[in-house]
Protein backbone atom coordinates (compact mmCIF):
# COMPACT_ATOMS: atom_id res chain seq x y z
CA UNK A 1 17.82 19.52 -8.39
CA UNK A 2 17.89 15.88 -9.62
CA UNK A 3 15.68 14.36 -7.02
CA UNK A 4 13.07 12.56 -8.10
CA UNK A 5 9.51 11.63 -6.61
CA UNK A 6 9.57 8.07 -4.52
CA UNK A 7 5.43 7.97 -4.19
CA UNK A 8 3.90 6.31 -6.88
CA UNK A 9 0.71 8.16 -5.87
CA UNK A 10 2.10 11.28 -5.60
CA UNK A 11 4.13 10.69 -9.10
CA UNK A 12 0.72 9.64 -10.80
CA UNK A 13 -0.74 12.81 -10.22
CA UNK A 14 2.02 15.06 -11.22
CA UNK A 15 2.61 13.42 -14.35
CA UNK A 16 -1.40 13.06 -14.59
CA UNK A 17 -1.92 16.96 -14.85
CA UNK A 18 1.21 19.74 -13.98
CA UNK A 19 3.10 18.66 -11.81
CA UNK A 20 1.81 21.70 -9.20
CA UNK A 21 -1.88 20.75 -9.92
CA UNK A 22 -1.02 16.88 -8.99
CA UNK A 23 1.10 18.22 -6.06
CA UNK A 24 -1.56 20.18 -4.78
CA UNK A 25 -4.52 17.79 -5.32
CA UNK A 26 -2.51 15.09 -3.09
CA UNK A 27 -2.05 18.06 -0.29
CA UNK A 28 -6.12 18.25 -0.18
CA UNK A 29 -6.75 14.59 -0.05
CA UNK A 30 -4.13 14.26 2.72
CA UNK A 31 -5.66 17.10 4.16
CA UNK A 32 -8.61 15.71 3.71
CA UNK A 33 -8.06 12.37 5.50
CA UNK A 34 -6.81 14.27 8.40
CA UNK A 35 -9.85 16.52 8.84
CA UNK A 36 -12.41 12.93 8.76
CA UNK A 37 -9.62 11.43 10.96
CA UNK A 38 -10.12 14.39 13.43
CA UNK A 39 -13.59 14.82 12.84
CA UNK A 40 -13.85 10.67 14.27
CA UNK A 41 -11.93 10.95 17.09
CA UNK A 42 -8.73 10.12 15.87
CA UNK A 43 -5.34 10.55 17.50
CA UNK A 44 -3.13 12.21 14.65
CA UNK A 45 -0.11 11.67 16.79
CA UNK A 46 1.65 9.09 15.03
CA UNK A 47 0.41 10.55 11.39
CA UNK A 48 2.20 13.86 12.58
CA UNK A 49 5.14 12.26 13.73
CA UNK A 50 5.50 9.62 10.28
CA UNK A 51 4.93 13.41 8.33
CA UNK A 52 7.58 15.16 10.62
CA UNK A 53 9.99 12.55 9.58
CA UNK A 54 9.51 12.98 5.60
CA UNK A 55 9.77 16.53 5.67
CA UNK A 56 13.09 16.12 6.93
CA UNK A 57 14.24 13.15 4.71
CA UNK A 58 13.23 15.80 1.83
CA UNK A 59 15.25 18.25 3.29
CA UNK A 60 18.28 15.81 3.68
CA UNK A 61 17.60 15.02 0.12
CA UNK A 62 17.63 18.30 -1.06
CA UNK A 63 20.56 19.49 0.45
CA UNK A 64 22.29 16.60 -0.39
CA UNK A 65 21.45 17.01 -4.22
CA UNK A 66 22.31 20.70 -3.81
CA UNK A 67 26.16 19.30 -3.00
C-alpha cells in the first residue's frame, strides 16, 4: 500500500528475518513487557491508551494510502 514502517526497532527486525517473523517477534517482546509489567504491579493504563492511539494512526494511514 506504500506505507512504510516509522519504528526503527520494528524495521530492524523485519528486514533482519521476513518481514512476518520480525513482525511477530516484536508482538512477543511487547507482549512480553506487558506480562512482567503486570506481573509487578504495574498500571498498563497509559501503555493501553499510547497503543490505542497507534492502532488508529495505522488505520488513518492505511486508508489514506488506499485513496
Amino acid at each position: 500500500m506504500g506505507v512504510q514502517e516509522a519504528n526503527p526497532i520494528v524495521r530492524f527486525f523485519m528486514g533482519w528475518t521476513t518481514p512476518v517473523l520480525g513482525l511477530i517477534l516484536v508482538k512477543l517482546a511487547a507482549f512480553a513487557f506487558g506480562v512482567i509489567w503486570f506481573w509487578r504491579g504495574k498500571n498498563l493504563f497509559l501503555v493501553n491508551l499510547f497503543f490505542s492511539a497507534l492502532v488508529i494512526w495505522n488505520g488513518c494511514a492505511i486508508f489514506i494510502s488506499m485513496r
